[in-house]
N, C-alpha and C. Protein backbone atom coordinates (compact mmCIF):
# COMPACT_ATOMS: atom_id res chain seq x y z
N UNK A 1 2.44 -31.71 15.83
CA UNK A 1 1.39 -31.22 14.95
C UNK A 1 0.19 -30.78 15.77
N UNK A 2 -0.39 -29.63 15.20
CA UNK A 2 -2.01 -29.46 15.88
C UNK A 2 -2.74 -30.10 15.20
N UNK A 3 -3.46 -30.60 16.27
CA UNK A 3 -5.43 -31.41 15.27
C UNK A 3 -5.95 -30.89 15.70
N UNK A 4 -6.85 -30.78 14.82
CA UNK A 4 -8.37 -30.40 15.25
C UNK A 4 -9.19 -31.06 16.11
N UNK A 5 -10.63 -31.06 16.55
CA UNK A 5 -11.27 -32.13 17.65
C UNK A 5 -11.21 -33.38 16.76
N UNK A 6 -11.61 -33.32 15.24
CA UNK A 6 -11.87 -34.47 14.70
C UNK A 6 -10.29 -35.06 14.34
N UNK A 7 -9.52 -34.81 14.90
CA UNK A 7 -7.79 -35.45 14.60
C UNK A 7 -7.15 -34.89 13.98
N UNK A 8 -7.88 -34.08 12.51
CA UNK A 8 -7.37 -34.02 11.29
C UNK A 8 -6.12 -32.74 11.50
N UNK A 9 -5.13 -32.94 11.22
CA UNK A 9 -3.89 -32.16 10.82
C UNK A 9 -4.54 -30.71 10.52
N UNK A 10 -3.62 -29.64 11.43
CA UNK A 10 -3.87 -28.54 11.38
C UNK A 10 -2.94 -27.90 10.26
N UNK A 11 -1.75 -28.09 11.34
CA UNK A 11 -0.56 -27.49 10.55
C UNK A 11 0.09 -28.79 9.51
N UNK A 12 1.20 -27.93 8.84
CA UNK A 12 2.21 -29.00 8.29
C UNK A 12 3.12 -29.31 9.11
N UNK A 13 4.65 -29.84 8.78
CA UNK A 13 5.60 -30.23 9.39
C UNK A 13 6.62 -29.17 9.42
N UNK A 14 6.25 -28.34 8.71
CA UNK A 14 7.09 -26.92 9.21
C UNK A 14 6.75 -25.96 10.34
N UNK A 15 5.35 -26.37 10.90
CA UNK A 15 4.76 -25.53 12.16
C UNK A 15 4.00 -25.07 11.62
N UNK A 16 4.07 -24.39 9.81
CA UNK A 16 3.03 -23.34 9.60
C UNK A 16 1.59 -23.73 9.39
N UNK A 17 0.89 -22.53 10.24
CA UNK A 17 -0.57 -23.00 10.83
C UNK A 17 -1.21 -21.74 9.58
N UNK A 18 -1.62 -21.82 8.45
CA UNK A 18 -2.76 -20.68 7.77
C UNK A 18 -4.09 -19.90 8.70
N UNK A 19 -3.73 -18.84 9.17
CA UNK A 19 -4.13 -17.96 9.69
C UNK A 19 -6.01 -18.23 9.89
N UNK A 20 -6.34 -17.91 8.07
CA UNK A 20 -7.40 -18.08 7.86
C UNK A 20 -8.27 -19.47 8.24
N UNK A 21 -7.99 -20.22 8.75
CA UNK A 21 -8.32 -21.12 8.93
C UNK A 21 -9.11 -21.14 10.61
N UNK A 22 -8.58 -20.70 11.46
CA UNK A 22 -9.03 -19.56 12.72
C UNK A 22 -9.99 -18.99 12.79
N UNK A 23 -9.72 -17.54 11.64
CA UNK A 23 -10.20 -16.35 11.79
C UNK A 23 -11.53 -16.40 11.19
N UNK A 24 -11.77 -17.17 9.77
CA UNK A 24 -12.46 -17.45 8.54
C UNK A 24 -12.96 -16.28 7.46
N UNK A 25 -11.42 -15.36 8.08
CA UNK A 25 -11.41 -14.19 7.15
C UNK A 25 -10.54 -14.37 5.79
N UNK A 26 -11.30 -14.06 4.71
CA UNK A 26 -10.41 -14.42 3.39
C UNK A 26 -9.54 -13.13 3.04
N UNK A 27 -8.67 -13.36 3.11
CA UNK A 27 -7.31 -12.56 2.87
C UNK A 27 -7.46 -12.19 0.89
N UNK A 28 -7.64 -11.24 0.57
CA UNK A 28 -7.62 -11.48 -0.97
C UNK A 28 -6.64 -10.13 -0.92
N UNK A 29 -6.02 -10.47 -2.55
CA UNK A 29 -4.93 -9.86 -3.08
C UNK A 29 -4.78 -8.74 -2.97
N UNK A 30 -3.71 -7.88 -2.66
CA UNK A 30 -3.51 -6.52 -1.92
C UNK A 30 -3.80 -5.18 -3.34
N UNK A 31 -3.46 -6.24 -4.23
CA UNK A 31 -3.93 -5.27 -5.65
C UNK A 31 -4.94 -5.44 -6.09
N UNK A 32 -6.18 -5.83 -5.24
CA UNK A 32 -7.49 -5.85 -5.49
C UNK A 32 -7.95 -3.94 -5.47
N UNK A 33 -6.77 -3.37 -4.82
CA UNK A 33 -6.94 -1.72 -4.90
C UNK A 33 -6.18 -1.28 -4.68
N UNK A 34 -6.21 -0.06 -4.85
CA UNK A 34 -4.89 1.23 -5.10
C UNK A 34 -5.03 2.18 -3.89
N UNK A 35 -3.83 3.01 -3.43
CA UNK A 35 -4.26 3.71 -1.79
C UNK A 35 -3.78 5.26 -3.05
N UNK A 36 -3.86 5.87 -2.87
CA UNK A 36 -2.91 7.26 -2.54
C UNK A 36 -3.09 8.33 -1.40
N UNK A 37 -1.94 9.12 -0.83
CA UNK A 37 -2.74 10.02 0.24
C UNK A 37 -1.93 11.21 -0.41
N UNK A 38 -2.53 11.93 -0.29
CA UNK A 38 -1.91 13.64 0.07
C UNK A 38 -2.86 14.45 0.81
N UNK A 39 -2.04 15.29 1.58
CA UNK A 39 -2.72 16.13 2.23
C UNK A 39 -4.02 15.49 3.45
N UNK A 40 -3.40 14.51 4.11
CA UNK A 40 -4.40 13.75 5.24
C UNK A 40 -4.94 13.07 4.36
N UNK A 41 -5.10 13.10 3.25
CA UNK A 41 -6.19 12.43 2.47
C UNK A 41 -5.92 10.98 2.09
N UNK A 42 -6.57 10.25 2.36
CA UNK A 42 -6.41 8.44 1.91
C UNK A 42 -7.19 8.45 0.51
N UNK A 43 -7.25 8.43 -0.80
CA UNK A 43 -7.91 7.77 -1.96
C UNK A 43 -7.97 6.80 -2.10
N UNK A 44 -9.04 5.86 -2.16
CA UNK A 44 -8.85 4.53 -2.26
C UNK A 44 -9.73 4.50 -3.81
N UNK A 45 -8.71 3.61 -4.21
CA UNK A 45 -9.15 3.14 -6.35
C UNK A 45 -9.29 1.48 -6.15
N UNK A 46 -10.51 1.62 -6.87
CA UNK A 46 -11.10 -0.13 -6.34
C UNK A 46 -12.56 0.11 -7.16
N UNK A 47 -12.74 -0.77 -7.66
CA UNK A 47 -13.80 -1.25 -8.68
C UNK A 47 -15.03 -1.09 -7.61
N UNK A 48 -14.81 -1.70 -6.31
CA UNK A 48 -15.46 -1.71 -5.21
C UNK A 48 -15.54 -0.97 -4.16
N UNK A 49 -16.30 -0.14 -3.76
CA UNK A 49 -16.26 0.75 -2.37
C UNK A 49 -15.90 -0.15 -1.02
N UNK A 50 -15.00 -0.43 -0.21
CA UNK A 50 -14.81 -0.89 0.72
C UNK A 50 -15.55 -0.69 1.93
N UNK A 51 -16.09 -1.51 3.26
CA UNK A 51 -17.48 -1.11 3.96
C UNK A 51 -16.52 -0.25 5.13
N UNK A 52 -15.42 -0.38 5.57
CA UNK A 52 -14.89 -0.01 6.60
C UNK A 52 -13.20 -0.58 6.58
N UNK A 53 -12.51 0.97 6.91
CA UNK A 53 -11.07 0.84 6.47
C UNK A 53 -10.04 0.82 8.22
N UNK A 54 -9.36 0.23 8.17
CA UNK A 54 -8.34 0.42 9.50
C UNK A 54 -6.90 0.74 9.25
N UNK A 55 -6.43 1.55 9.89
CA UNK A 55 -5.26 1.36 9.84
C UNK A 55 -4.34 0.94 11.29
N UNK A 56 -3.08 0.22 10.86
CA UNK A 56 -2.53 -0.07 12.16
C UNK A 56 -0.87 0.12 11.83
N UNK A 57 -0.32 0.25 13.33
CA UNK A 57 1.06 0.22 13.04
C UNK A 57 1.55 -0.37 13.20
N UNK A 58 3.23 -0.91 12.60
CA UNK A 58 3.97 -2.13 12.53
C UNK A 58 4.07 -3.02 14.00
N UNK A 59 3.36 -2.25 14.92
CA UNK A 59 3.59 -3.36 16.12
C UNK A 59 2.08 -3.96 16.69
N UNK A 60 1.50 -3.71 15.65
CA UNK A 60 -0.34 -4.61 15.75
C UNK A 60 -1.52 -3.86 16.70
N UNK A 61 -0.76 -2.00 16.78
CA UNK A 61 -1.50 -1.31 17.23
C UNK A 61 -2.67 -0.60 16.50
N UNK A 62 -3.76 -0.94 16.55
CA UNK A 62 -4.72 -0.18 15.83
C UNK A 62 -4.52 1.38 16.49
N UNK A 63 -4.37 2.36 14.98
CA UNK A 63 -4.22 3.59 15.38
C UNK A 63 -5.48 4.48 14.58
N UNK A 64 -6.12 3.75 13.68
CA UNK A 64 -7.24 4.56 13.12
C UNK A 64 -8.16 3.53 12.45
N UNK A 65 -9.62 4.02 12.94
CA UNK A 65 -10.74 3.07 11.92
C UNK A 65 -11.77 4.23 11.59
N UNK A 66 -12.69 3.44 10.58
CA UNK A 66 -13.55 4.56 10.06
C UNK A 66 -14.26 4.15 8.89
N UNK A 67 -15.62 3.91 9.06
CA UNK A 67 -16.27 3.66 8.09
C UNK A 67 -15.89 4.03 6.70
N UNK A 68 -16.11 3.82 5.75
CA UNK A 68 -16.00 4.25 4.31
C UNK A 68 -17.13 4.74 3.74
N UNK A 69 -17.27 5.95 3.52
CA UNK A 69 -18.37 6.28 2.82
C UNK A 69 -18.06 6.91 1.63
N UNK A 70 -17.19 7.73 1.00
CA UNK A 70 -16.22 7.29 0.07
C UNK A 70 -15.09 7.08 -0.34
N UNK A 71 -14.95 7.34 -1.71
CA UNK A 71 -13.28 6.56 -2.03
C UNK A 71 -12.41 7.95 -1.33
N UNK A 72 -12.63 9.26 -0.57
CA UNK A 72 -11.86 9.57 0.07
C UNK A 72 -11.87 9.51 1.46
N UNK A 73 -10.76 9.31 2.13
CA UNK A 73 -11.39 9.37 4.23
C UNK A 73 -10.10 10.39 4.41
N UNK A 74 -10.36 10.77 5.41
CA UNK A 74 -9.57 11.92 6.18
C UNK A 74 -8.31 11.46 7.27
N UNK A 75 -7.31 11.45 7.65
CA UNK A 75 -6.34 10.37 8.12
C UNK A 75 -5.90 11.47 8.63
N UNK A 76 -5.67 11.04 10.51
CA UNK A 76 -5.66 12.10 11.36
C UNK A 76 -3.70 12.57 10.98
N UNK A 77 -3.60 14.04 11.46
CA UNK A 77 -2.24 14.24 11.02
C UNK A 77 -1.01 13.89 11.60
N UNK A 78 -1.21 13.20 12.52
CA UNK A 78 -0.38 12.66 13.68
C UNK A 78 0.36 11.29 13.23
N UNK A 79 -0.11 10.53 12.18
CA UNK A 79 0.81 9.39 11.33
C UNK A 79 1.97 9.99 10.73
N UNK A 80 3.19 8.97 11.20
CA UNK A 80 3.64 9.00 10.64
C UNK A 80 4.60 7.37 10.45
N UNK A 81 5.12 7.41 9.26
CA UNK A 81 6.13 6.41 8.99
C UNK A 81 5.15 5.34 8.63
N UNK A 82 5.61 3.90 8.46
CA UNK A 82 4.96 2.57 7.72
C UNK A 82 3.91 2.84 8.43
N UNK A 83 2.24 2.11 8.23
CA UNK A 83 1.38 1.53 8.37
C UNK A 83 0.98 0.44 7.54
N UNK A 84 0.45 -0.63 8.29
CA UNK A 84 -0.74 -1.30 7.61
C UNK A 84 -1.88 -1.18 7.19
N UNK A 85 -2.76 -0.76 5.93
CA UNK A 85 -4.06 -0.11 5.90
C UNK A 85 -4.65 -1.64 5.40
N UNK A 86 -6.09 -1.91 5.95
CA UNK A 86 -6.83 -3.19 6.06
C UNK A 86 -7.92 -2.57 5.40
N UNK A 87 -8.56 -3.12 4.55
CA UNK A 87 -10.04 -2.65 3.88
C UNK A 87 -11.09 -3.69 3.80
N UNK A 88 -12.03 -3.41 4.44
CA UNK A 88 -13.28 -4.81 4.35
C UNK A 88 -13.93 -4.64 3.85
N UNK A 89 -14.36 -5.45 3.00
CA UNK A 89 -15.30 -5.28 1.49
C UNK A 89 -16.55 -6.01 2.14
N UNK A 90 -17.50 -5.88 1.49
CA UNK A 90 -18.68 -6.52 1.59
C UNK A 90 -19.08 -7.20 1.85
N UNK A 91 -18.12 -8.44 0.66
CA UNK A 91 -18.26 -9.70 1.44
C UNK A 91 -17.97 -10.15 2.30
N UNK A 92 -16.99 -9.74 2.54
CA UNK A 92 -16.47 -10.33 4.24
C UNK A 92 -14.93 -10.54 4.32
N UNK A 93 -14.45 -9.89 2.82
CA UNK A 93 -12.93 -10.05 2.27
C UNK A 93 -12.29 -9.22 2.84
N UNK A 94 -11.11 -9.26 3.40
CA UNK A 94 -9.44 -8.22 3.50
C UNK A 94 -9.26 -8.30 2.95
N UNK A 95 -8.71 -7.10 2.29
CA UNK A 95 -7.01 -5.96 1.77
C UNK A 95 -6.26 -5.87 2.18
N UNK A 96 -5.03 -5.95 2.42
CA UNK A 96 -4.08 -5.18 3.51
C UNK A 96 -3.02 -4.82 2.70
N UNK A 97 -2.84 -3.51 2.71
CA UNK A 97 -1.68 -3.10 1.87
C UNK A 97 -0.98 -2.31 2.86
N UNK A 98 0.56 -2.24 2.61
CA UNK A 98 1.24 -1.39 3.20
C UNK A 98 1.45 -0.16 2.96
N UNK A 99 2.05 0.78 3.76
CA UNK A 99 1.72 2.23 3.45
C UNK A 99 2.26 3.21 4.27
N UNK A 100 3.40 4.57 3.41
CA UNK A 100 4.05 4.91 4.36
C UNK A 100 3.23 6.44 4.39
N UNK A 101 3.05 6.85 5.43
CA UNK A 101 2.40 8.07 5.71
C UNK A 101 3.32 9.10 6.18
C-alpha cells in the first residue's frame, strides 16, 4: 500500500491510486459539454465558456492548446484520427472528451 506522511492509506488493495488526489484537479463529467468540428472548426456547446482548451494524442502528446475566447477555436489541419480534447473551466474543473478529427 502507499501512505501518505501521516500513514493514512493512499491506495486500496487493488493498487488503484485516484489520480485526483495528486494533481487536485477535479475531473467533472465529460457531458458537462458538447464538441462538434467541421471545417478546422472545434464548437464547443456548454452552458459555460471554457478558460483554455488542449488537445492531445492517444500517446499523452500535447499537440494543440489555445485559449478560449469563444465557443468556436480554429484546429490546425494537420489532425488527424482519435484525440483527447481537455477543457478548463473557471473553476479549476476538467472535461475531457474524446474526439476523432
Amino acid at each position: 500500500f502507499l501512505t501518505s506522511e501521516a500513514g493514512q492509506a493512499i491506495g486500496d488493495e487493488s493498487g488503484y491510486v485516484p489520480l485526483n488526489a495528486y494533481t487536485g484537479v477535479r475531473m467533472t463529467e465529460s457531458e458537462a459539454f458538447e464538441l462538434s468540428y467541421s471545417n478546422h472548426t472545434l464548437t464547443i456547446l456548454s452552458t459555460d465558456l471554457p478558460k483554455r482548451l488542449e488537445i492531445y494524442d492517444l500517446e499523452g502528446r500535447k499537440v494543440f492548446g489555445s485559449a478560449v475566447l469563444s465557443c468556436d477555436v480554429q484546429i490546425p489541419e494537420g489532425l488527424r484520427g482519435m484525440h483527447v480534447v481537455y477543457l478548463l473551466q473557471g473553476d479549476g474543473s476538467l472535461c475531457a472528451k474524446k474526439v476523432v478529427f
